[in-house]
N, C-alpha and C. Protein backbone atom coordinates (compact mmCIF):
# COMPACT_ATOMS: atom_id res chain seq x y z
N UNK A 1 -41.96 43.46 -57.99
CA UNK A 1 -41.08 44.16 -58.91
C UNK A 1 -40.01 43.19 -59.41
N UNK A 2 -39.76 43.01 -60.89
CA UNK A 2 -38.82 42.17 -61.10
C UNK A 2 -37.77 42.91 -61.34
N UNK A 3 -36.57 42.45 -61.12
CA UNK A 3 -35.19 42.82 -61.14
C UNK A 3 -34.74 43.04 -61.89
N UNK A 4 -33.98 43.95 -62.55
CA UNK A 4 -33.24 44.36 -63.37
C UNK A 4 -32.29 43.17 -64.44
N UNK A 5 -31.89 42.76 -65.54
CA UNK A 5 -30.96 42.16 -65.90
C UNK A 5 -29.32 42.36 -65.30
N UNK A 6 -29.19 43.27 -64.90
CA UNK A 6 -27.92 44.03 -64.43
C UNK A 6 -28.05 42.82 -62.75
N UNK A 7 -29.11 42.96 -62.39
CA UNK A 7 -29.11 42.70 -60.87
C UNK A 7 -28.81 41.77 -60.81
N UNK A 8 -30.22 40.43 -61.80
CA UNK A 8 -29.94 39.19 -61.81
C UNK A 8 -28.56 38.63 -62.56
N UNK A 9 -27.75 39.91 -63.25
CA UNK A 9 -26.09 38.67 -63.61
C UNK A 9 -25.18 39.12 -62.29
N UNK A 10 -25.93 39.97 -61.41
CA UNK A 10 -24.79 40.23 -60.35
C UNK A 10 -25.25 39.14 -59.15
N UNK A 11 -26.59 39.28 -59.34
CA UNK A 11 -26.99 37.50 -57.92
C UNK A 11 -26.37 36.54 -58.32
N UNK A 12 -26.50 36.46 -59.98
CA UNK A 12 -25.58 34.90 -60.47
C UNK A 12 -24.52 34.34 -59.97
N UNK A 13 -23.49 35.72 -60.43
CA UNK A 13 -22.00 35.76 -60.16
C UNK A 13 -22.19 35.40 -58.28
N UNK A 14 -22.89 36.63 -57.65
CA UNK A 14 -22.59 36.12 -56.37
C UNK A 14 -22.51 34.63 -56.14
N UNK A 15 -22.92 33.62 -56.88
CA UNK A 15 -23.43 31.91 -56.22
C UNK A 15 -22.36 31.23 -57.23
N UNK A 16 -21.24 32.09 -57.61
CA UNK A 16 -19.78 31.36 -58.29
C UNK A 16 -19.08 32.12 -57.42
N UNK A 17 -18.34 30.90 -56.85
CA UNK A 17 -16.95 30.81 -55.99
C UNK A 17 -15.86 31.16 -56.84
N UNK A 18 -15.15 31.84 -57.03
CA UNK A 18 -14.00 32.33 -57.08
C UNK A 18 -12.50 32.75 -56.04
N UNK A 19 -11.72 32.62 -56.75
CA UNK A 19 -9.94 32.61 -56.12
C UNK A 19 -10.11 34.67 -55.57
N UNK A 20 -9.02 34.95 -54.78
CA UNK A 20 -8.97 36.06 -54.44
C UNK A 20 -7.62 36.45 -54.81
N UNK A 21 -7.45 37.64 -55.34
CA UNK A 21 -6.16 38.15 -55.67
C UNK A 21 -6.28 39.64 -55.41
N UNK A 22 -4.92 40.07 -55.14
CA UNK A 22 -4.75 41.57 -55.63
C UNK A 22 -3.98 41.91 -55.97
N UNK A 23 -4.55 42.69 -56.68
CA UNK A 23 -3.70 43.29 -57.77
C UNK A 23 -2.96 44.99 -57.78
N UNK A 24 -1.84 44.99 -57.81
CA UNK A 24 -1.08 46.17 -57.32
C UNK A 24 0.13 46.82 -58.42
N UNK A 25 -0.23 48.28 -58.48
CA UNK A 25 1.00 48.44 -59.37
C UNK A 25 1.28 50.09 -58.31
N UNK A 26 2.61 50.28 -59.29
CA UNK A 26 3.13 51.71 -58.67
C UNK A 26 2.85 52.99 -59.11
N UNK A 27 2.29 54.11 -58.90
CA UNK A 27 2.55 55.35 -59.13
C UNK A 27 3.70 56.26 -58.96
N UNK A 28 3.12 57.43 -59.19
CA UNK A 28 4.11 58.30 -58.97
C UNK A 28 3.89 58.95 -57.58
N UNK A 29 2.44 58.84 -57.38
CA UNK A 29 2.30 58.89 -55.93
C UNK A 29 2.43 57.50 -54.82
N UNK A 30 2.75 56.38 -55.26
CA UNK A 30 3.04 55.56 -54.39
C UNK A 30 2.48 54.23 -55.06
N UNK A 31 2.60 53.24 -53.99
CA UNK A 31 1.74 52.26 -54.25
C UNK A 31 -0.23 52.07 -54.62
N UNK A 32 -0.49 51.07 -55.26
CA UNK A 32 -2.73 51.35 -55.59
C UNK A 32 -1.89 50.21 -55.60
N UNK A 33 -3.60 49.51 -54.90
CA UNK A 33 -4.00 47.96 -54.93
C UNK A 33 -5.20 48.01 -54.75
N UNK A 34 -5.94 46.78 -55.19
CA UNK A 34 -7.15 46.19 -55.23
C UNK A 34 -7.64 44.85 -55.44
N UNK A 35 -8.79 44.41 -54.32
CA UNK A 35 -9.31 42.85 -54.39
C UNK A 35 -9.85 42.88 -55.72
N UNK A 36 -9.47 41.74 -55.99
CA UNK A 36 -10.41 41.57 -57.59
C UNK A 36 -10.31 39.74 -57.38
N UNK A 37 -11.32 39.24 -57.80
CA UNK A 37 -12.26 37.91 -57.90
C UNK A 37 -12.01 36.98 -59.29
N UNK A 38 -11.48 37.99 -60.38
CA UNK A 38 -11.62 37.87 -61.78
C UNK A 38 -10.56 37.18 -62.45
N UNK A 39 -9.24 36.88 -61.70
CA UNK A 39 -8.60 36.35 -62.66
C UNK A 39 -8.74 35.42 -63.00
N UNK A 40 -7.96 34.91 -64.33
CA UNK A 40 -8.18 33.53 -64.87
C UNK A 40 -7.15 34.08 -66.23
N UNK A 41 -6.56 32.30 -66.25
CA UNK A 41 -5.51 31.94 -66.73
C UNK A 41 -5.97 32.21 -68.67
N UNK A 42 -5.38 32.90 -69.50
CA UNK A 42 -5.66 33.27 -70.74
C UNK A 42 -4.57 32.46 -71.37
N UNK A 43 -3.70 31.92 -71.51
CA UNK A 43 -2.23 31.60 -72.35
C UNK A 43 -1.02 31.47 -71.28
N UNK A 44 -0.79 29.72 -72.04
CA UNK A 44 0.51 29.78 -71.58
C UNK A 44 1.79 30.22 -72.60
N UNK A 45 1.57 30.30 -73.71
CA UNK A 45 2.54 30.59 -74.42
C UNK A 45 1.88 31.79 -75.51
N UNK A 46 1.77 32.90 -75.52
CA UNK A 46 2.26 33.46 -74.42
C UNK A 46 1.92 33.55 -73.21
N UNK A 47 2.66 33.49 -71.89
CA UNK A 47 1.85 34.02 -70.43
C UNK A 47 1.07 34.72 -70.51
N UNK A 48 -0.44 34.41 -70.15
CA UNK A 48 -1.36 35.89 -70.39
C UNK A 48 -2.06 35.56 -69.19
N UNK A 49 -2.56 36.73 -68.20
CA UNK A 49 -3.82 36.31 -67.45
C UNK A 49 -4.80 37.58 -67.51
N UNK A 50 -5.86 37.30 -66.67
CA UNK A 50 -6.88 38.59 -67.07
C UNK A 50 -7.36 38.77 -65.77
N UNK A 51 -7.67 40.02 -65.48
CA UNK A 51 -8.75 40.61 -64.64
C UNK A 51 -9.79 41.36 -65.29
N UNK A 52 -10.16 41.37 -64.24
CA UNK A 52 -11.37 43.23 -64.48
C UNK A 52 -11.10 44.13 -63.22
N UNK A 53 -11.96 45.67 -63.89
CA UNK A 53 -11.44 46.14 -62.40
C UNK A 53 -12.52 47.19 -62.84
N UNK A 54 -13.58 47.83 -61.93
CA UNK A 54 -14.63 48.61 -62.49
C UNK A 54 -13.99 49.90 -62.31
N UNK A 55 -14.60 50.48 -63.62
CA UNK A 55 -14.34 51.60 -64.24
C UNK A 55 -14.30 53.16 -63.26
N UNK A 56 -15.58 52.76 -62.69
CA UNK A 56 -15.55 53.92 -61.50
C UNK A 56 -15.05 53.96 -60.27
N UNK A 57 -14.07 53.10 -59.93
CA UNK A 57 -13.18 52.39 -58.83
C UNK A 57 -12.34 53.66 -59.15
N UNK A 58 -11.78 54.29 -57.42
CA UNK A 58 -10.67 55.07 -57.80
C UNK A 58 -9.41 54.58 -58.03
N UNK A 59 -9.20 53.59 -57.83
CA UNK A 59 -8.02 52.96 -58.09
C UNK A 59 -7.63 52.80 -59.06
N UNK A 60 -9.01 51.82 -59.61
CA UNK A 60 -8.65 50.81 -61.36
C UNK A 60 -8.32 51.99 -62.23
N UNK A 61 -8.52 53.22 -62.77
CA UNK A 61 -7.89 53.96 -63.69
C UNK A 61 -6.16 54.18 -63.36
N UNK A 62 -5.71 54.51 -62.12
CA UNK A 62 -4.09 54.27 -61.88
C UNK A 62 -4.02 52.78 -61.60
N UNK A 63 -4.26 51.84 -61.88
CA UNK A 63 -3.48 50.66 -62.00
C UNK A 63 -3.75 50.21 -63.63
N UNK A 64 -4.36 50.79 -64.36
CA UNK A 64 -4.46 50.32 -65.69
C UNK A 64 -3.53 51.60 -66.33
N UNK A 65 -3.26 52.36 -65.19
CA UNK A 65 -2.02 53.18 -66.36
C UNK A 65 -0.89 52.71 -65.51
N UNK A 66 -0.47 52.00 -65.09
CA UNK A 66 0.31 51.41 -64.16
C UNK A 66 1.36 50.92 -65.52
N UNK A 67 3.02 50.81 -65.42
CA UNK A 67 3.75 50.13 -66.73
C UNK A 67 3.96 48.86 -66.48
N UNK A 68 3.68 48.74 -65.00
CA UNK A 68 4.03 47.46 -64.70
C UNK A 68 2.79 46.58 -63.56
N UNK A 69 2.62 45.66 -63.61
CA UNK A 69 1.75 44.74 -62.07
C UNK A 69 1.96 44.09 -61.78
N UNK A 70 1.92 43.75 -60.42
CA UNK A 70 1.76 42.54 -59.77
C UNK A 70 0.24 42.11 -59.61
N UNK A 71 0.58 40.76 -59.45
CA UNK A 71 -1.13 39.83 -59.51
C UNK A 71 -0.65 39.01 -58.19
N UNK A 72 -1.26 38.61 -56.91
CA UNK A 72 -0.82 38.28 -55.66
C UNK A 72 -2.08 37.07 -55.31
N UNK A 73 -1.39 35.79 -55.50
CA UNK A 73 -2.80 35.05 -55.19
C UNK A 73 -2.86 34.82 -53.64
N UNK A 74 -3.71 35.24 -53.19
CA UNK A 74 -3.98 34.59 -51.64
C UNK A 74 -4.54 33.72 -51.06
N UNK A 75 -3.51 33.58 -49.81
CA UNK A 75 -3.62 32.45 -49.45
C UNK A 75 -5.55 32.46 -47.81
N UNK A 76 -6.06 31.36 -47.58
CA UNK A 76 -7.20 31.58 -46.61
C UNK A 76 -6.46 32.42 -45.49
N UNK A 77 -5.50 32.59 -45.02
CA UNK A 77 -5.14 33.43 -44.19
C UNK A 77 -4.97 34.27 -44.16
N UNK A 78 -5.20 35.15 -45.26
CA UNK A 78 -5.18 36.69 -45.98
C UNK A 78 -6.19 37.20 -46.54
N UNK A 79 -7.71 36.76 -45.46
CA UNK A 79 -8.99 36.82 -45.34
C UNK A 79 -8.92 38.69 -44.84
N UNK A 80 -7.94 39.48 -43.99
CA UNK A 80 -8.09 40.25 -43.47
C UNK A 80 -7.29 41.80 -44.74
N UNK A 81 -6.49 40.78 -45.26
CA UNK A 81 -5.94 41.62 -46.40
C UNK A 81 -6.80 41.63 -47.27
N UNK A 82 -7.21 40.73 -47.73
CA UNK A 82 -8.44 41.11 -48.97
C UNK A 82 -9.65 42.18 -49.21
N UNK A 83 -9.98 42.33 -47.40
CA UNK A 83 -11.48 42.97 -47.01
C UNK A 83 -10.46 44.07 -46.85
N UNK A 84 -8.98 44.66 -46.89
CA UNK A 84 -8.66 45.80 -46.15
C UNK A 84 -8.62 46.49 -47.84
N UNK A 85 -8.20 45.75 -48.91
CA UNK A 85 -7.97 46.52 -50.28
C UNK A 85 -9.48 46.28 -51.06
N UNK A 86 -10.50 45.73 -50.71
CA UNK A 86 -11.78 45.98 -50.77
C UNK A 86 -12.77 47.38 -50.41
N UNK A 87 -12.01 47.90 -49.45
CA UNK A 87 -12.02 49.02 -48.62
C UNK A 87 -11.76 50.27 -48.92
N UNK A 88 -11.95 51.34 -49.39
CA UNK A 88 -11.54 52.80 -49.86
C UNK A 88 -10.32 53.54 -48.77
N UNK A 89 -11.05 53.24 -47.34
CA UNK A 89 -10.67 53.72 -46.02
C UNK A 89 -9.49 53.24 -45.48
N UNK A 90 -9.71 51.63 -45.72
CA UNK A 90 -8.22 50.96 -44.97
C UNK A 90 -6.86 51.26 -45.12
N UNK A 91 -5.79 50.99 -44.18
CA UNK A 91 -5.06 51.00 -44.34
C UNK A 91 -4.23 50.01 -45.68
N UNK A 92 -2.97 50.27 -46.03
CA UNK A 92 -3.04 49.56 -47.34
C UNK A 92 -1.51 49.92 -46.75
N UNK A 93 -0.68 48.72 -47.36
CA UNK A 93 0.82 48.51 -47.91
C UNK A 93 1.60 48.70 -46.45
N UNK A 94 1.33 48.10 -45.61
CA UNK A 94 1.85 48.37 -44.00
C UNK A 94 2.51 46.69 -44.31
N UNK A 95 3.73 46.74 -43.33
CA UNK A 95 4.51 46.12 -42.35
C UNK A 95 3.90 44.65 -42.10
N UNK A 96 2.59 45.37 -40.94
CA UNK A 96 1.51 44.58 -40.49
C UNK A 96 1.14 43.58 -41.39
N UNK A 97 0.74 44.19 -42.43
CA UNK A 97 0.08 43.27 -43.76
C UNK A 97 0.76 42.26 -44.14
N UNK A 98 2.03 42.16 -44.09
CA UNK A 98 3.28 41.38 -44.58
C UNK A 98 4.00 41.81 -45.75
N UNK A 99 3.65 43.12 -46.29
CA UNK A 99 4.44 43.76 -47.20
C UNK A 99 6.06 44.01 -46.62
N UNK A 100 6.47 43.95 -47.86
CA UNK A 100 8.11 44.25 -48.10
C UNK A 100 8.32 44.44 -48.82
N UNK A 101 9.54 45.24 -48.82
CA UNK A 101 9.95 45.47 -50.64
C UNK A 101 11.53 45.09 -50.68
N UNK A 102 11.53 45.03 -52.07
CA UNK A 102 12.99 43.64 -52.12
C UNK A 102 12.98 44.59 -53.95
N UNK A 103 14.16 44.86 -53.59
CA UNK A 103 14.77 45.26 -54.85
C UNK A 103 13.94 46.33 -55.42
N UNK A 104 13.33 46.97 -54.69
CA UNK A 104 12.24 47.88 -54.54
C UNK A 104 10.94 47.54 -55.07
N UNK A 105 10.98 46.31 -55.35
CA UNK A 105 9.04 45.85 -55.71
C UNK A 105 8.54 45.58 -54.15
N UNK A 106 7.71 45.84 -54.27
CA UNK A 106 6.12 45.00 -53.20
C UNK A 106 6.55 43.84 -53.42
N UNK A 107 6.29 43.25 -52.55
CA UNK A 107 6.33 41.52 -52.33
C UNK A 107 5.37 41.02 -51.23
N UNK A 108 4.74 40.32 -51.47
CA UNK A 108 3.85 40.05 -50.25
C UNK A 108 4.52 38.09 -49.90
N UNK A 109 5.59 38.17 -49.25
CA UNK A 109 5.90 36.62 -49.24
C UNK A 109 4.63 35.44 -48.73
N UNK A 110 3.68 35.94 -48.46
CA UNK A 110 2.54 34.82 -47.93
C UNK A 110 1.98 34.69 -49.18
N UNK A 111 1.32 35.13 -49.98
CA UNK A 111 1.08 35.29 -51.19
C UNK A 111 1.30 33.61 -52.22
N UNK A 112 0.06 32.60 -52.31
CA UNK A 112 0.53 31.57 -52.94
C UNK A 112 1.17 31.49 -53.99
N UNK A 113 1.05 32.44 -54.65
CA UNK A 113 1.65 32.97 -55.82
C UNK A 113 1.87 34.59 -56.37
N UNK A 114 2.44 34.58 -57.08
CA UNK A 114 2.94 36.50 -57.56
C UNK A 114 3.27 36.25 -59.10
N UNK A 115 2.22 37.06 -59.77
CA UNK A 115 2.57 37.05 -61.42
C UNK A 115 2.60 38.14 -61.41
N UNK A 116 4.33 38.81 -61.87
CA UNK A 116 4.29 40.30 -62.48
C UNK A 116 4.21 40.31 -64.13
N UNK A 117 3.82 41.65 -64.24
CA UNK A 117 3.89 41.82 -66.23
C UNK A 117 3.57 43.31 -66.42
N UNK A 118 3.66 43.10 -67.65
CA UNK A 118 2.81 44.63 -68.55
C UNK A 118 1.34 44.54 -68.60
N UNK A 119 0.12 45.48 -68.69
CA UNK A 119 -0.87 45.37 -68.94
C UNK A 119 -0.68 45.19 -70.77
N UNK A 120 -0.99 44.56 -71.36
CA UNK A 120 -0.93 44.36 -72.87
C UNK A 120 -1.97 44.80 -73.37
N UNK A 121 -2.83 44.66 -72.87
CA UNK A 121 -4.46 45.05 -73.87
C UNK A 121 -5.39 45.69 -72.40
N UNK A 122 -5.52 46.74 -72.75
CA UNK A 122 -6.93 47.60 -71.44
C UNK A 122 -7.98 47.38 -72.43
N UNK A 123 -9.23 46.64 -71.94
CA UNK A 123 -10.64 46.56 -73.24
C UNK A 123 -11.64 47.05 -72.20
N UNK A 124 -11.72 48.39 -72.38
CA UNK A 124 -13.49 49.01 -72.26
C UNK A 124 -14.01 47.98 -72.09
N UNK A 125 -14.86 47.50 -71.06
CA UNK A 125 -15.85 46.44 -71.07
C UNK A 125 -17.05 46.86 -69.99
N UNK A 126 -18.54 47.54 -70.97
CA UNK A 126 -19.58 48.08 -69.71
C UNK A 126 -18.98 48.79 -68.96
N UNK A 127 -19.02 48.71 -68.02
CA UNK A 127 -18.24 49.50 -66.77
C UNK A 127 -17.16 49.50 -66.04
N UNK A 128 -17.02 48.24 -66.32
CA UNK A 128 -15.62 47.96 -66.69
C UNK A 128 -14.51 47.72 -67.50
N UNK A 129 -12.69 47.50 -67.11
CA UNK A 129 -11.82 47.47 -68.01
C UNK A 129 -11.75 45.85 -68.08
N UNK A 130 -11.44 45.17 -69.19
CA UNK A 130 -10.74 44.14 -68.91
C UNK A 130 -9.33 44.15 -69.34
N UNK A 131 -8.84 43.45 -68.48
CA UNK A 131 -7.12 43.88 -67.99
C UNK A 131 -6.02 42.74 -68.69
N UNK A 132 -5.55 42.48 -70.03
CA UNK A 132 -4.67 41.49 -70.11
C UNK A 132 -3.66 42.00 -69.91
N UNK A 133 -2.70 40.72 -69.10
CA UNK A 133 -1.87 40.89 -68.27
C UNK A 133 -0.17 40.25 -68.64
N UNK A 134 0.57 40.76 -69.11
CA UNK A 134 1.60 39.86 -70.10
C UNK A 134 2.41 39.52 -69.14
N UNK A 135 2.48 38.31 -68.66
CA UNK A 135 3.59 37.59 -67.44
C UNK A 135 5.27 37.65 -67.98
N UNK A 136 5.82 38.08 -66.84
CA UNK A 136 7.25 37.79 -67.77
C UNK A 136 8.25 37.63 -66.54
N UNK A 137 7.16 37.04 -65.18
CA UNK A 137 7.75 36.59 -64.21
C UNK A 137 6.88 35.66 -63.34
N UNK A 138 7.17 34.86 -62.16
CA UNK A 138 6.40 33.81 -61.40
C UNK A 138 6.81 33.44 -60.22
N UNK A 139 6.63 33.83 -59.09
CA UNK A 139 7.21 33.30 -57.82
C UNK A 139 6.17 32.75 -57.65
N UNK A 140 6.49 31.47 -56.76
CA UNK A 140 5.54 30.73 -56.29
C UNK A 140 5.84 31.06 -54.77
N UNK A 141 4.91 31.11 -53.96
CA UNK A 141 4.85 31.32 -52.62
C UNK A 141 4.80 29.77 -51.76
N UNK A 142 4.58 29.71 -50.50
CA UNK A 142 3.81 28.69 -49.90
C UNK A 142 2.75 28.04 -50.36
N UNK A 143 2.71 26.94 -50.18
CA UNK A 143 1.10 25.69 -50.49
C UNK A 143 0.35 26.34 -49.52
N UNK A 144 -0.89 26.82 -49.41
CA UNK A 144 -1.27 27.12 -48.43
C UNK A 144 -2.95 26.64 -48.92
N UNK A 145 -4.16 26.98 -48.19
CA UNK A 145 -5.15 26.74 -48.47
C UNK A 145 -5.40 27.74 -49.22
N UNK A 146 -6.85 28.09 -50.31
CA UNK A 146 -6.99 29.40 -51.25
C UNK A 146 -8.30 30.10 -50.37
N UNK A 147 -8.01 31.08 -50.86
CA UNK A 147 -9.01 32.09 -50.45
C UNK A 147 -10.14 32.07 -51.12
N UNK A 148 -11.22 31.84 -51.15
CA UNK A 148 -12.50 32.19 -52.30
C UNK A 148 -13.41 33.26 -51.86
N UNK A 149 -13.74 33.64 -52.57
CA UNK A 149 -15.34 34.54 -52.73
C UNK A 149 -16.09 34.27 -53.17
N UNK A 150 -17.07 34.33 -52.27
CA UNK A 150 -18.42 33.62 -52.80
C UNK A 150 -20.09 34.19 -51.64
N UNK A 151 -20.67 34.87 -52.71
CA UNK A 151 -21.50 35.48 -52.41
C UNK A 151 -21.28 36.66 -50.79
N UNK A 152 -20.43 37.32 -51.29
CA UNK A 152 -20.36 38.59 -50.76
C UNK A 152 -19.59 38.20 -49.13
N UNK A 153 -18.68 36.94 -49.49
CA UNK A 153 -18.04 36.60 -48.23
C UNK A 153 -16.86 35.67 -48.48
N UNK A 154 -15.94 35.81 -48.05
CA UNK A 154 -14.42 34.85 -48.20
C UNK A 154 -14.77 33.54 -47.10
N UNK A 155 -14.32 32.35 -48.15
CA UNK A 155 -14.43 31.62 -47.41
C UNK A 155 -12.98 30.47 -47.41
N UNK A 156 -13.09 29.28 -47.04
CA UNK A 156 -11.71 27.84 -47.20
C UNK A 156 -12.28 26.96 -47.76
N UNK A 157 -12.47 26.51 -49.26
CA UNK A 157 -12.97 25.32 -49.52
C UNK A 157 -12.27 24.30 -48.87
N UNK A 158 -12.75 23.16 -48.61
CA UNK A 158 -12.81 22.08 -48.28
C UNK A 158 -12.35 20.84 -49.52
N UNK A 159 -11.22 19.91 -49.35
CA UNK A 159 -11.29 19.30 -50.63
C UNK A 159 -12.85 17.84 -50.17
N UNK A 160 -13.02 17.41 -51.75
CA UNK A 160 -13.95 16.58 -51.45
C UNK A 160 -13.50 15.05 -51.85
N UNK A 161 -14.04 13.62 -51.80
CA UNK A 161 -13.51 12.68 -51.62
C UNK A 161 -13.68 12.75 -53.46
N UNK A 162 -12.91 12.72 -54.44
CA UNK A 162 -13.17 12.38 -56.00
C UNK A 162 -13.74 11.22 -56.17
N UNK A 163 -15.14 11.56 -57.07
CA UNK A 163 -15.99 10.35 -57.47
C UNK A 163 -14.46 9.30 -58.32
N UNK A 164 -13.55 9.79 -59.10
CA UNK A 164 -12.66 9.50 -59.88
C UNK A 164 -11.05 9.09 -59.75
N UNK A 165 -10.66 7.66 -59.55
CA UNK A 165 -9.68 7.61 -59.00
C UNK A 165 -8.21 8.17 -59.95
């Protein structure tokens, strides 16, 4: 039986390594967050970055009506946070996790980085939204190692010796 087109661009993607982030905004019922794989840098002038977030996710519809987000890059040691907002069930926005709030935002201080903004553009995309993201802030966290995903598992790249001096 050959595979679906749908299947074979989802084996693809599995065998591209990607950064781990999550992405979190506020309700009126509280805090929504979610792992997402997808960002990438759109504009520096203006700040723009992008996610996705699938459509039938209970989350992604309250974080795309969200007025405001945070984008949280993580660091390899936040292998256990990633798989917990991956999760429907887990616990979410605890103490434990390293959440805090400071001036009443979420802050995750381990976090290699934190881009807040407006969602600027929500684009219908298949089944999913794609999410531009208008920066109009930047903490940088700790140097730490990055988190990747890659084929249905977080891993620590390794740097390699550059063919290029």
């Amino acid at each position: 039986m050959t595979a679906s087109l749908s299947d074979q661009l989802k084996a693809g993607f599995r065998r591209h390594a990607a950064g781990v982030a999550l992405v979190v905004g506020e309700t009126d019922t509280g805090p929504v967050g979610a792992t997402v794989s997808s960002v990438a840098s759109v504009s520096a002038d203006p700040p723009l970055l992008s996610f996705s977030l699938a459509r039938t996710s209970t989350v992604g519809p309250r974080l795309v009506g969200s007025g405001e987000l945070s984008v949280f890059l993580l660091a390899a040691t936040q292998a256990d946070l990633a798989a917990a907002y991956a999760d429907r069930e887990a616990e979410r926005f605890t103490a434990r996790q390293g959440w805090v709030r400071e001036g009443g935002e979420l802050v995750l201080p381990d976090a290699v980085a934190t881009f807040r903004g407006r969602p600027s553009h929500v684009i219908p995309a298949g089944g999913s939204w794609l999410v531009l993201l208008e920066v109009d802030r930047v903490a940088l966290g700790p140097a730490a190692a990055p988190l990747v995903h890659h084929d249905r598992a977080y891993w620590v790249p390794t740097a390699l010796r550059s063919a290029v001096a």
